[in-house]
Structures are given as C-alpha cells and as structure tokens.
C-alpha atoms as a PDB file:
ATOM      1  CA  UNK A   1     -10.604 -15.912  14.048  1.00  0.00           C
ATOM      2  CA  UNK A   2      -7.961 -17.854  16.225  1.00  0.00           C
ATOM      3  CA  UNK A   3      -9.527 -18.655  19.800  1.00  0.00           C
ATOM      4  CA  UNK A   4      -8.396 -16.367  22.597  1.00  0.00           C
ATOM      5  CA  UNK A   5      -5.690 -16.335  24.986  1.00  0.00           C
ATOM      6  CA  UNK A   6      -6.180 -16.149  28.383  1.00  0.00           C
ATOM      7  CA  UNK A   7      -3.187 -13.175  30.319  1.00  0.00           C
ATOM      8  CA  UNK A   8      -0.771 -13.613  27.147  1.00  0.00           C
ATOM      9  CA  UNK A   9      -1.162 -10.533  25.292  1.00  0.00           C
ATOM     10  CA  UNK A  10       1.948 -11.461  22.851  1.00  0.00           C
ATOM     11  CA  UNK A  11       0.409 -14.949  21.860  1.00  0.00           C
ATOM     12  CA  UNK A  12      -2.713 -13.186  21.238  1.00  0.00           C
ATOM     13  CA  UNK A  13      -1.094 -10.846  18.157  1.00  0.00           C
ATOM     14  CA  UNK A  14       1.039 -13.360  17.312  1.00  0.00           C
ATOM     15  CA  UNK A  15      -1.755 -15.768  16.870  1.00  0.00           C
ATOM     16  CA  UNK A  16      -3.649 -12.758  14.657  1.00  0.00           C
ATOM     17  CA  UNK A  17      -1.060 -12.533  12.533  1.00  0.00           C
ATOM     18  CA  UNK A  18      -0.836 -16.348  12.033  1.00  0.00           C
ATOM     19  CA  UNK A  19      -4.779 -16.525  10.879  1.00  0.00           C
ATOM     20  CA  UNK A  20      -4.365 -12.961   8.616  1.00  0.00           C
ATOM     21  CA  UNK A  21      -1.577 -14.779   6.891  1.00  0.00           C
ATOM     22  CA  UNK A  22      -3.163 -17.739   6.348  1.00  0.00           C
ATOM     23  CA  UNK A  23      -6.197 -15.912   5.112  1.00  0.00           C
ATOM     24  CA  UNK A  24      -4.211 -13.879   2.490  1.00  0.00           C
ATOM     25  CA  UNK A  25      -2.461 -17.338   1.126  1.00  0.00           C
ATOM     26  CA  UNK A  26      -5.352 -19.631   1.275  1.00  0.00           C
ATOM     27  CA  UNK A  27      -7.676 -17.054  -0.269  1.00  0.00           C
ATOM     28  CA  UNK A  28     -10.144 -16.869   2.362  1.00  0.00           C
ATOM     29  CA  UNK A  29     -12.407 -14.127   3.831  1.00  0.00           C
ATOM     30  CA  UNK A  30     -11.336 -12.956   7.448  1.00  0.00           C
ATOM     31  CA  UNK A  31     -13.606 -11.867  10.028  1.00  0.00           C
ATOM     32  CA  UNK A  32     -12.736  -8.162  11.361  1.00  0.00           C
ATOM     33  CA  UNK A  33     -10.252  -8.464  14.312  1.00  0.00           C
ATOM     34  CA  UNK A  34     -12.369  -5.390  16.520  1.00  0.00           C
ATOM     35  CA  UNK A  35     -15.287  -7.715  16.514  1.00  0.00           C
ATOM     36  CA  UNK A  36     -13.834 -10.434  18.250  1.00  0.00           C
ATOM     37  CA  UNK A  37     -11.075  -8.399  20.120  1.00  0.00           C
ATOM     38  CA  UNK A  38     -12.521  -4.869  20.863  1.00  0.00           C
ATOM     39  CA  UNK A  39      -9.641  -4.160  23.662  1.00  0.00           C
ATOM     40  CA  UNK A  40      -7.287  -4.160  20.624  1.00  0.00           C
ATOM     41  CA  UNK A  41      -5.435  -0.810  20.254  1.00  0.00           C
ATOM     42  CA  UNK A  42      -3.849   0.983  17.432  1.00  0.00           C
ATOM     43  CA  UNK A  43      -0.126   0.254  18.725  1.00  0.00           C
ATOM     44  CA  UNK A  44      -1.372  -3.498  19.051  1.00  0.00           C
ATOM     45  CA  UNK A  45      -2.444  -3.591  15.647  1.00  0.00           C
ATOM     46  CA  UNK A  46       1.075  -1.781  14.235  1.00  0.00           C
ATOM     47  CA  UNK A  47       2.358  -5.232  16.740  1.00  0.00           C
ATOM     48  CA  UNK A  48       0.391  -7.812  14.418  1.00  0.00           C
ATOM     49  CA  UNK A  49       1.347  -5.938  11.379  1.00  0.00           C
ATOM     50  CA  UNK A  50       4.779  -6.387  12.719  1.00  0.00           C
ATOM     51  CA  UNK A  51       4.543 -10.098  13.400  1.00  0.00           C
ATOM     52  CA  UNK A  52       2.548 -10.835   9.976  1.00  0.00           C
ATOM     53  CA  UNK A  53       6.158  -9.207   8.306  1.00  0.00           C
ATOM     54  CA  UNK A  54       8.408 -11.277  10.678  1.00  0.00           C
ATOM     55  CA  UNK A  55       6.128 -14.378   9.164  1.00  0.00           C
ATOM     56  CA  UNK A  56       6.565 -13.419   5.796  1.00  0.00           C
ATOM     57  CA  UNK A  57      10.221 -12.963   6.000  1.00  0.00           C
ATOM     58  CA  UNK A  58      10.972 -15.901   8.057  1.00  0.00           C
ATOM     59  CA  UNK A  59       9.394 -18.113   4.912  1.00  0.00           C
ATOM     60  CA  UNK A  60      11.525 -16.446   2.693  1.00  0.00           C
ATOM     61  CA  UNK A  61       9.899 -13.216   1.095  1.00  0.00           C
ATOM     62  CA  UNK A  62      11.633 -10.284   0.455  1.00  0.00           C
ATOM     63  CA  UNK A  63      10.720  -6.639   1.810  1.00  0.00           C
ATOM     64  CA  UNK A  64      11.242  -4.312  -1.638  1.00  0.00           C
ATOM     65  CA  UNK A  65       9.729  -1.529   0.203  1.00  0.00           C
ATOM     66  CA  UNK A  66       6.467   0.429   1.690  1.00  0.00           C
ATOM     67  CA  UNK A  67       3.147   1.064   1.014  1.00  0.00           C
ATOM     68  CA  UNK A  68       1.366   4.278   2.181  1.00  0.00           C
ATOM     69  CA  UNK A  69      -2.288   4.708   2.972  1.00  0.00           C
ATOM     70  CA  UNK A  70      -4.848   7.553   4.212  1.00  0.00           C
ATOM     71  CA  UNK A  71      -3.105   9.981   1.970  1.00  0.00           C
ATOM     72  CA  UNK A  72      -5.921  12.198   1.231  1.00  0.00           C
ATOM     73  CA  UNK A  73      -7.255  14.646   3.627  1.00  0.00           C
ATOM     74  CA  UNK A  74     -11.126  13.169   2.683  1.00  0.00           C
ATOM     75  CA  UNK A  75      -9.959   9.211   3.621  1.00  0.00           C
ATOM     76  CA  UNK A  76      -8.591  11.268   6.680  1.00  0.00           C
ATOM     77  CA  UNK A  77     -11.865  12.575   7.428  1.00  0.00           C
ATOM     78  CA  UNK A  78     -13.588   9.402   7.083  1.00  0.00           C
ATOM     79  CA  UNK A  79     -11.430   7.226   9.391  1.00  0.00           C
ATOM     80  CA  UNK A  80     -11.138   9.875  12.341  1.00  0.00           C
ATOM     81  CA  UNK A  81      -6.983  10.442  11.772  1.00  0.00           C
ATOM     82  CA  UNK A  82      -4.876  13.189  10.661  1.00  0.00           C
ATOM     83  CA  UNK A  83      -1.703  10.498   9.614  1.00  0.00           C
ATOM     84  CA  UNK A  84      -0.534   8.555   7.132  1.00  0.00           C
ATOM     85  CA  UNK A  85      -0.852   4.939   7.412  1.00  0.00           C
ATOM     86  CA  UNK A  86       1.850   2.748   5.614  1.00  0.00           C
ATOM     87  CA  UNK A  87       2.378  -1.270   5.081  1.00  0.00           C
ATOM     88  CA  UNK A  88       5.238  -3.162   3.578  1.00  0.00           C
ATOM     89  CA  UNK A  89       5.811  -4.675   0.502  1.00  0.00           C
ATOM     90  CA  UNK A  90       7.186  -7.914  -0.623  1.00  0.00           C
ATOM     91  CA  UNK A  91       8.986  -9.653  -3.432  1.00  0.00           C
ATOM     92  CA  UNK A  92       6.022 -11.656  -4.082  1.00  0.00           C
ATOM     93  CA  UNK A  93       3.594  -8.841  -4.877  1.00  0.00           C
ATOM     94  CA  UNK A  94       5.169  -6.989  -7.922  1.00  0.00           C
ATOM     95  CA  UNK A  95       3.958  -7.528 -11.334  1.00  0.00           C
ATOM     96  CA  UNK A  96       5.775  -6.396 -14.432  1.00  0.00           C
ATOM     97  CA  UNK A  97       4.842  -3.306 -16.082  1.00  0.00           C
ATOM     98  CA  UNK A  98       2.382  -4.629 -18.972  1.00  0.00           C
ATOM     99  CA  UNK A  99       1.881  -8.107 -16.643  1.00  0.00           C
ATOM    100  CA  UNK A 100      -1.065  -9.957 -15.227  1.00  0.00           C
ATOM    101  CA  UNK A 101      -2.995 -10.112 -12.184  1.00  0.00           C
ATOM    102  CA  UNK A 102      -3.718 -13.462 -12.004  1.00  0.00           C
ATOM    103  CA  UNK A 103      -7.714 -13.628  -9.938  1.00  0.00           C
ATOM    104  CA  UNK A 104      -6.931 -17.058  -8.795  1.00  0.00           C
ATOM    105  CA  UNK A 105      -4.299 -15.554  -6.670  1.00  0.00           C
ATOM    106  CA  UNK A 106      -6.127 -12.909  -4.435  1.00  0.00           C
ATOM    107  CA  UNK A 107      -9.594 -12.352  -2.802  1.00  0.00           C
ATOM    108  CA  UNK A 108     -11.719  -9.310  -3.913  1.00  0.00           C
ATOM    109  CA  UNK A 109      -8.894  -7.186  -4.809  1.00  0.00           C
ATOM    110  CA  UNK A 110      -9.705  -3.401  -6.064  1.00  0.00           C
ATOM    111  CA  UNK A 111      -7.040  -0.920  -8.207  1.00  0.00           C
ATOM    112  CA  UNK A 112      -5.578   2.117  -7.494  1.00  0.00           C
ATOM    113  CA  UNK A 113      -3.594   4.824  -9.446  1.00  0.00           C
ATOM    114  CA  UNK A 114      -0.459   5.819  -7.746  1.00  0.00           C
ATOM    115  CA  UNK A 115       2.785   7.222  -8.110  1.00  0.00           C
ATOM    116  CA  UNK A 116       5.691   5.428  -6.661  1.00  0.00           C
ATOM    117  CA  UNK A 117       9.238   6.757  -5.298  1.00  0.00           C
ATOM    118  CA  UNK A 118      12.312   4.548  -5.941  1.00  0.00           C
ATOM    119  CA  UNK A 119      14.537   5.818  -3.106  1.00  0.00           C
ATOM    120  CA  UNK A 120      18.130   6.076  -4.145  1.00  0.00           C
ATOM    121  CA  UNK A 121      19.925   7.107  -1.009  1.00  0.00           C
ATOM    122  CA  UNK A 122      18.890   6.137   2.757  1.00  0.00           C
ATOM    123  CA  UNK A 123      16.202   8.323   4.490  1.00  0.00           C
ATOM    124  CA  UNK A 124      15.813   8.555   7.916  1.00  0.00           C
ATOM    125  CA  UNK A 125      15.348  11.020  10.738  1.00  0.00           C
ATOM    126  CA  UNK A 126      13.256  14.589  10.682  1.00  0.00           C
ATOM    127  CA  UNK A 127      13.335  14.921   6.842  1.00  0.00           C
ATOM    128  CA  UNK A 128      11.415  17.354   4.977  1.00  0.00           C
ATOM    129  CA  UNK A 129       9.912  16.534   1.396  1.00  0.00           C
ATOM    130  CA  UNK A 130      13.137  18.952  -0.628  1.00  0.00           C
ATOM    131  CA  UNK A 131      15.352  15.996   1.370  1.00  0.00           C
ATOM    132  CA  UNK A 132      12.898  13.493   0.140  1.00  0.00           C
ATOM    133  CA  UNK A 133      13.275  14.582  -3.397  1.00  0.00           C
ATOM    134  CA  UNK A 134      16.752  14.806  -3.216  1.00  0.00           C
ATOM    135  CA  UNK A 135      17.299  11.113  -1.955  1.00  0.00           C
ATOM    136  CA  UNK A 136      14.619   9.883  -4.295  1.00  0.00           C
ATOM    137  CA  UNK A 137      16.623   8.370  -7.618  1.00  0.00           C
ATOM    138  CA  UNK A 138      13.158   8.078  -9.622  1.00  0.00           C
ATOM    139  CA  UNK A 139       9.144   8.653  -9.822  1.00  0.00           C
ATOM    140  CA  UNK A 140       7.385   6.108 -11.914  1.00  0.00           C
ATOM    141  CA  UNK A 141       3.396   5.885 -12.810  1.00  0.00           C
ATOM    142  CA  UNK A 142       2.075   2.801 -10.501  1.00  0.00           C
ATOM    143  CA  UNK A 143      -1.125   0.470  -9.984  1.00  0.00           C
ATOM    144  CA  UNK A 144      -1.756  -0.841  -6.347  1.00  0.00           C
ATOM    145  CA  UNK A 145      -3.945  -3.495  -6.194  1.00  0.00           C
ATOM    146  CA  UNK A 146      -5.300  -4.021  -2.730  1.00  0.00           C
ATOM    147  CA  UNK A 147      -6.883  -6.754  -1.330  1.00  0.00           C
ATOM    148  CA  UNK A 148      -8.091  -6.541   1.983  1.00  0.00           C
ATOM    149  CA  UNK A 149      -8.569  -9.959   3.795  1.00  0.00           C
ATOM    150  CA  UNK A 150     -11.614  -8.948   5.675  1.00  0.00           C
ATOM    151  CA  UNK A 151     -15.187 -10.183   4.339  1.00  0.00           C
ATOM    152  CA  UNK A 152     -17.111  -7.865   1.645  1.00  0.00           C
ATOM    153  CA  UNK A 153     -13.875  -5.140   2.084  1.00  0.00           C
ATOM    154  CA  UNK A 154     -15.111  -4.390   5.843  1.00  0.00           C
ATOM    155  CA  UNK A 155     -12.876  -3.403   8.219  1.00  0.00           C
ATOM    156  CA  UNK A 156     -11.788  -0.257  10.348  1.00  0.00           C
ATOM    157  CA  UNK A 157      -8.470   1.174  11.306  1.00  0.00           C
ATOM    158  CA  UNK A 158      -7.562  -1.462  13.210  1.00  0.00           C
ATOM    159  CA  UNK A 159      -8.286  -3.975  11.091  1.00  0.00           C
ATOM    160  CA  UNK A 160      -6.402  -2.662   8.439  1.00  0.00           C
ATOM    161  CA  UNK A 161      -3.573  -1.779  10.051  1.00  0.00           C
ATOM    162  CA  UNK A 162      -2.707  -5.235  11.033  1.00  0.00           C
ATOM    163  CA  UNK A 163      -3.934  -6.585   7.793  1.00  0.00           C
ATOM    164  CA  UNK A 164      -1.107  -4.511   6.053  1.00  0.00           C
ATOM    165  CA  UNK A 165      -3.285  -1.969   4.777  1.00  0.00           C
ATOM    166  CA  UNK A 166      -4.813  -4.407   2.066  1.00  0.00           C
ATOM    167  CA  UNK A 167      -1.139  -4.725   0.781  1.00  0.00           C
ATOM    168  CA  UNK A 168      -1.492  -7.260  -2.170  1.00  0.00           C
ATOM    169  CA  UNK A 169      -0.178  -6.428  -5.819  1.00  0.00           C
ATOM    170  CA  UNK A 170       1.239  -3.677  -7.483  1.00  0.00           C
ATOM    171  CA  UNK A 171       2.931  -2.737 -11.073  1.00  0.00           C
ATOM    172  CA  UNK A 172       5.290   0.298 -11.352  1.00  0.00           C
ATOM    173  CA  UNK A 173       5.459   1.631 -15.414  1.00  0.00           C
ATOM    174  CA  UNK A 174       9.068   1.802 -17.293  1.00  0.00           C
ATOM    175  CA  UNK A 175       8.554   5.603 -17.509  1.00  0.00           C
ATOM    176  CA  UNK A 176      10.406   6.906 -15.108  1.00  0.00           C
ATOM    177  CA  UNK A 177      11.297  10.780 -14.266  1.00  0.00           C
ATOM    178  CA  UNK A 178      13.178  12.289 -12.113  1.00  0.00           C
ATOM    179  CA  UNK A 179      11.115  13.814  -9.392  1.00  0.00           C
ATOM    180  CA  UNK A 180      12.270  17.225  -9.885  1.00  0.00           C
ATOM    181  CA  UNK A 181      10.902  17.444 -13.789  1.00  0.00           C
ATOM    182  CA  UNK A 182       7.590  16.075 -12.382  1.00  0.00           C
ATOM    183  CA  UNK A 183       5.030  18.817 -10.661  1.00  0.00           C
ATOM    184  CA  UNK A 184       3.996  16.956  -7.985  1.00  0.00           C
ATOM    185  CA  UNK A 185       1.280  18.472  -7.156  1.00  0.00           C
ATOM    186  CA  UNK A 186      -0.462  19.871 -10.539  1.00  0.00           C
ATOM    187  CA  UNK A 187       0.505  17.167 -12.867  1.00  0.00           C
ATOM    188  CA  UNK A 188      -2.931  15.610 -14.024  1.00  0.00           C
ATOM    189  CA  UNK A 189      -3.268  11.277 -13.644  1.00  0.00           C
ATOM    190  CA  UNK A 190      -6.210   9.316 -15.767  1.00  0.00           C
ATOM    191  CA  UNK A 191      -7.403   6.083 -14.774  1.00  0.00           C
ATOM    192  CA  UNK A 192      -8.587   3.577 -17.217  1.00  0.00           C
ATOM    193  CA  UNK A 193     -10.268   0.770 -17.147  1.00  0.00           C
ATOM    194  CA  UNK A 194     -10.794  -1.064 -20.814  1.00  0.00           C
ATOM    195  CA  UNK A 195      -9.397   1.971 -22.939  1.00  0.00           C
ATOM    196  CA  UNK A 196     -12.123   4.317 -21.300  1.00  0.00           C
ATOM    197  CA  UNK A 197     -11.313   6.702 -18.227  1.00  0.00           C
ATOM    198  CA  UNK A 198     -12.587   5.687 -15.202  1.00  0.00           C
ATOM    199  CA  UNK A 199     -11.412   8.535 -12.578  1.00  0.00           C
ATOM    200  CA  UNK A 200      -9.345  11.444 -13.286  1.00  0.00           C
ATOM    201  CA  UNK A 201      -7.320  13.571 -10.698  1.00  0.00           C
ATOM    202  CA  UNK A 202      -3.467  15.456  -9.720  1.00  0.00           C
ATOM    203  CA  UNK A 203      -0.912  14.229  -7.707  1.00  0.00           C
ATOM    204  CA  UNK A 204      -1.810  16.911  -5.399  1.00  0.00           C
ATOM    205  CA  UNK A 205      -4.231  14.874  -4.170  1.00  0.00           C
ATOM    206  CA  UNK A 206      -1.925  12.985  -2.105  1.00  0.00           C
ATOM    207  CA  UNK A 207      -1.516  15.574   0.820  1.00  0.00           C
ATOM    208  CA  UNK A 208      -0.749  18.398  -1.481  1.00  0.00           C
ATOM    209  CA  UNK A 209       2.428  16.972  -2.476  1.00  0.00           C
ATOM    210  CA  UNK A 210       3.224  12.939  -2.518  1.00  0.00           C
ATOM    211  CA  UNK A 211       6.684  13.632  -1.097  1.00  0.00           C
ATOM    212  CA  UNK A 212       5.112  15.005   1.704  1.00  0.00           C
ATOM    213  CA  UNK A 213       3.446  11.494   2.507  1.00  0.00           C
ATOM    214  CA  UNK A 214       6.981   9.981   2.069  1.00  0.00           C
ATOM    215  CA  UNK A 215       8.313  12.182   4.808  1.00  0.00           C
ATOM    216  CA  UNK A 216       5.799  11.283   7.046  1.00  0.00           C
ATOM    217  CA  UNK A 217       6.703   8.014   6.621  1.00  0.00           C
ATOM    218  CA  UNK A 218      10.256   8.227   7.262  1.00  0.00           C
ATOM    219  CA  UNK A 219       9.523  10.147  10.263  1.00  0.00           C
ATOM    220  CA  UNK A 220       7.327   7.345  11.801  1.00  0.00           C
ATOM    221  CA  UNK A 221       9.937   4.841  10.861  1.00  0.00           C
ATOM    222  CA  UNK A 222      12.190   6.314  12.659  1.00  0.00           C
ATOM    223  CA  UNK A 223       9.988   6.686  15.874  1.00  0.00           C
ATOM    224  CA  UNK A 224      10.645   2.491  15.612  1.00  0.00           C
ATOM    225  CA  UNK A 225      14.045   2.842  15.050  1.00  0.00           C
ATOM    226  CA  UNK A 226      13.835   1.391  11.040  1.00  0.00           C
ATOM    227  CA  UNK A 227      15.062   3.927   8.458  1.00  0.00           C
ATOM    228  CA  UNK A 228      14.285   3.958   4.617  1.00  0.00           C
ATOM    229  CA  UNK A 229      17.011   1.802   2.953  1.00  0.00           C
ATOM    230  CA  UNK A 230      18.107   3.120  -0.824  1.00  0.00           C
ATOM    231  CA  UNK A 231      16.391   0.999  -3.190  1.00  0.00           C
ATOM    232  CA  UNK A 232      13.196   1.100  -1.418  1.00  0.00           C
ATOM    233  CA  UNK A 233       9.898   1.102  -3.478  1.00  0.00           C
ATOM    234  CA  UNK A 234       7.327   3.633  -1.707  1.00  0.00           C
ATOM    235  CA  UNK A 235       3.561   3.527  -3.279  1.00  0.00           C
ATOM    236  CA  UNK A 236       2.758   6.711  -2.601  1.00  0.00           C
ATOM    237  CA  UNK A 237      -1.378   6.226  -2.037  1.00  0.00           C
ATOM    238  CA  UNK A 238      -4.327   6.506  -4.110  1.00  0.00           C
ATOM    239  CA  UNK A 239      -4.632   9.222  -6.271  1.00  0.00           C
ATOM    240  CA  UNK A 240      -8.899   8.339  -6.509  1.00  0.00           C
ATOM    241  CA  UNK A 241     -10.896   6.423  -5.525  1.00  0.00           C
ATOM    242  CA  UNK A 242     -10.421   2.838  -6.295  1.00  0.00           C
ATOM    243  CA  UNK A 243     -11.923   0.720  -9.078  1.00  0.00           C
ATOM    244  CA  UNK A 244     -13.481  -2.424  -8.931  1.00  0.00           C
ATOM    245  CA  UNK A 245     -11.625  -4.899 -11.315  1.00  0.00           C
ATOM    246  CA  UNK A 246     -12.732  -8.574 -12.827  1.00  0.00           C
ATOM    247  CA  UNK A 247     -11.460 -11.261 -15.410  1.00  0.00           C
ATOM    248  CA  UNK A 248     -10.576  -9.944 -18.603  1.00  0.00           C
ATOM    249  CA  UNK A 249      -9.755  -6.037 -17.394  1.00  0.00           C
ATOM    250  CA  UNK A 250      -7.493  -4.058 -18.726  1.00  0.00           C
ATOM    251  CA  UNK A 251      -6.112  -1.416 -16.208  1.00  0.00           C
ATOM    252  CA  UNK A 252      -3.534   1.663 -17.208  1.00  0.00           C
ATOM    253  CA  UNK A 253      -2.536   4.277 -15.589  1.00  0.00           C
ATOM    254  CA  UNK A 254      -1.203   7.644 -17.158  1.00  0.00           C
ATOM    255  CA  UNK A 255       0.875  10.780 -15.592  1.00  0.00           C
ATOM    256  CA  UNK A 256       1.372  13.973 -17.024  1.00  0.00           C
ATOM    257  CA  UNK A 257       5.266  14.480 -17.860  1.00  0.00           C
ATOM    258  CA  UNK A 258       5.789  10.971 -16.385  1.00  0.00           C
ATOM    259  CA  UNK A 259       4.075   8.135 -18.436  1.00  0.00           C
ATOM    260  CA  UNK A 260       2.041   5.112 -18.385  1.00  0.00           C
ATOM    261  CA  UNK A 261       1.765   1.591 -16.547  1.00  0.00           C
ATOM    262  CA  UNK A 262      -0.762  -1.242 -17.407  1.00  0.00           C
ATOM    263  CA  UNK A 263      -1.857  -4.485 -16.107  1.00  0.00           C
ATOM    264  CA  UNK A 264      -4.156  -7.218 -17.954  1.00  0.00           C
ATOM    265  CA  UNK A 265      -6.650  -9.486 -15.040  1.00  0.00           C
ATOM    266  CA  UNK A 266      -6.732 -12.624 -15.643  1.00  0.00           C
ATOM    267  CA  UNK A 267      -7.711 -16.188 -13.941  1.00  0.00           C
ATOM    268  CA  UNK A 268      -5.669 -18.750 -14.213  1.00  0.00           C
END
C-alpha cells in the first residue's frame, strides 16, 4: 500500500489507484485499502475507481463498456446496500467465445454466469427497463471472470469499488437474441464446469429482471454526467454464485432460448 499523504486528499486516490494498477498488471496480491485508510468513503472510492480508468486509458486501453455488480437482493443483504455497483471494461479483458483464460495472466480469478446487453442506441437519463430493451440491439450468454486484487479475495465495499469490482476477463457467446424473444426473468441458465453442472438458476435472479440492473446503471451514470454510448457491452451480474476455476477447466455457460458461451483455462 503506497505511503500516505499528508493534507492532499487527491494525491492520496491518485496514488491508490497507481498501486491497484500495478497490482492487477504485475500479478500481485493487494492489501485492503480500509485497513490502511479507514477515513476512506464510498464517493472516494468511486474517485480511485475513476483515476485507475483515467490510467488505463491514458496507456492506451479501450473502454468497450460496463460491468455491474451486487445484482442480487442476497449480495445486497450481505454488503449492507440496496444498489447496484458497476465497473468498466476494457479492450484488454475480452476473450473470444470458445477462447482461453490464460492463468499466467491474472491472480486468483473466480467465474461467473452472466448475461450481457450489447447496447445499440445511446442510454442516458431516467430510463426505465421497456427503454432499456428497446435501445438494447442484442442479449448474448456471458462468463465474467473476476479477479479481485486484494489478498485471499478479501475486501469490502470500498475496496472493491475502487478495485473495479474485480473487473478482469470476460467471454460473451455467438448466440445472440434479441432481448424481447428472451424471458428475462424465467428463462433457466446452467453452469458447467468440465461437462458437469456446477450451479443452476433464472435470469430473474438479477433483480427480478437484468434490464432492471441496466437502468440503474444508466441512471447513476448520469448522476456523473457520462451516458451509455451505443455499442456498449453491459455484464449484467452473476446469475450464482461464483466458481472456483484452475488449469485445465473447461467453463460453459447455457441460456434458455439464448445459447451457449465457453472458455478453456489454461497457463501459459
């Protein structure tokens, strides 16, 4: 954790962000930011999350869209909110439908079964989730891999928030529906893990409806004055619980009336 700074509260996240990106590059464990800076709020950590994106961009990755997080009422529960959270994604982090995680690449990284949105017209503003369907071109099946930075996957809201909500990898499948021939909330989603299911669920899991979650979303974004840009990607959030994954895995995903996406783990 960077040393602190004395009456500079900007160097402080800015420094923060620094030592989260180098942990995420460098492969290296991080030690939780509330430990060493208790004072820390929730807006301050949306500020390091902020300056970790400005770092990425400013080295020449590519924002492709958002990641959301907290999506079901019980992860709610269990980290004292009643939101959504939501990261970004980068160029960098998508692998091809059928691709490889590669282990040498990321920390302690865990999968999760998603659906994603591929917005086709800009969102922004009050909208409700009929708008979000209507300005969404595509759903596709997904697999988030997350990786938080923080040693043996500890961390609490804060920590995660500025760590980009464990933002690391994800695959979206070539099946792709439009959203309105999906139920979004009944349609059933199985998890593998080596051919054999591993968690089971319904989209409904994500907040009754994952188009719901998007709204929320576009609403806070436009609290900050950002707005949705067509062509987005939006991982909706975990579906289950997440799996534990290690060399040699082979992870799929499949969604009722939408399809399939797989990924192979592998070090090299």
């Amino acid at each position: 954790m960077p040393a602190k700074v004395r009456n500079n509260p900007f160097v402080k996240l800015k420094r923060i962000a620094q030592y989260l990106n180098e942990c995420e590059f460098e492969r290296k464990e991080a030690e939780q930011i509330v430990k060493s800076y208790p004072e820390i709020t929730i807006e301050d950590a949306y500020l390091i999350q902020r300056e970790l994106v400005k770092l990425k961009v400013s080295r020449g990755s590519k924002i492709i869209g958002y990641k959301l997080a907290f999506t079901t009422r019980t992860k709610q529960r269990s980290m004292g909110i009643s939101t959504v959270g939501f990261g970004y994604l980068f160029d960098y982090m998508r692998i091809d439908d059928g691709g490889e995680l590669n282990l040498n690449e990321v920390i302690h990284p865990k999968a999760e079964a998603e659906i994603a949105f591929v917005i086709g017209d800009d969102l922004e503003g009050n909208v409700s989730p009929y708008e979000v369907i209507e300005a969404t071109k595509y759903v596709a099946p997904a697999i988030e891999f997350v990786d938080s930075r923080y040693k043996d996957f500890k961390f609490e809201l804060i920590d995660v928030i500025a760590d980009n909500f464990s933002a690391s990898r994800f695959a979206i499948g070539a099946d792709i529906k439009r959203p309105n021939e999906v139920d979004l909330r009944l349609s059933g989603v199985i998890f593998e893990k080596n051919g054999l299911p591993e968690k089971t669920g319904a989209l409904g899991a994500v907040l009754g409806n994952p188009a719901i979650a998007v709204s929320q979303l576009v609403k806070f974004l436009s609290m900050k004055g950002e707005k949705v840009k067509a062509g987005s990607i939006i991982l909706t959030g975990s579906i289950t619980e997440a799996i534990d994954v290690s060399e040699g895995d082979f992870i799929r995903v499949s969604i009722c009336g939408v399809g399939e996406v797989s990924t192979f783990v592998v070090r090299k």
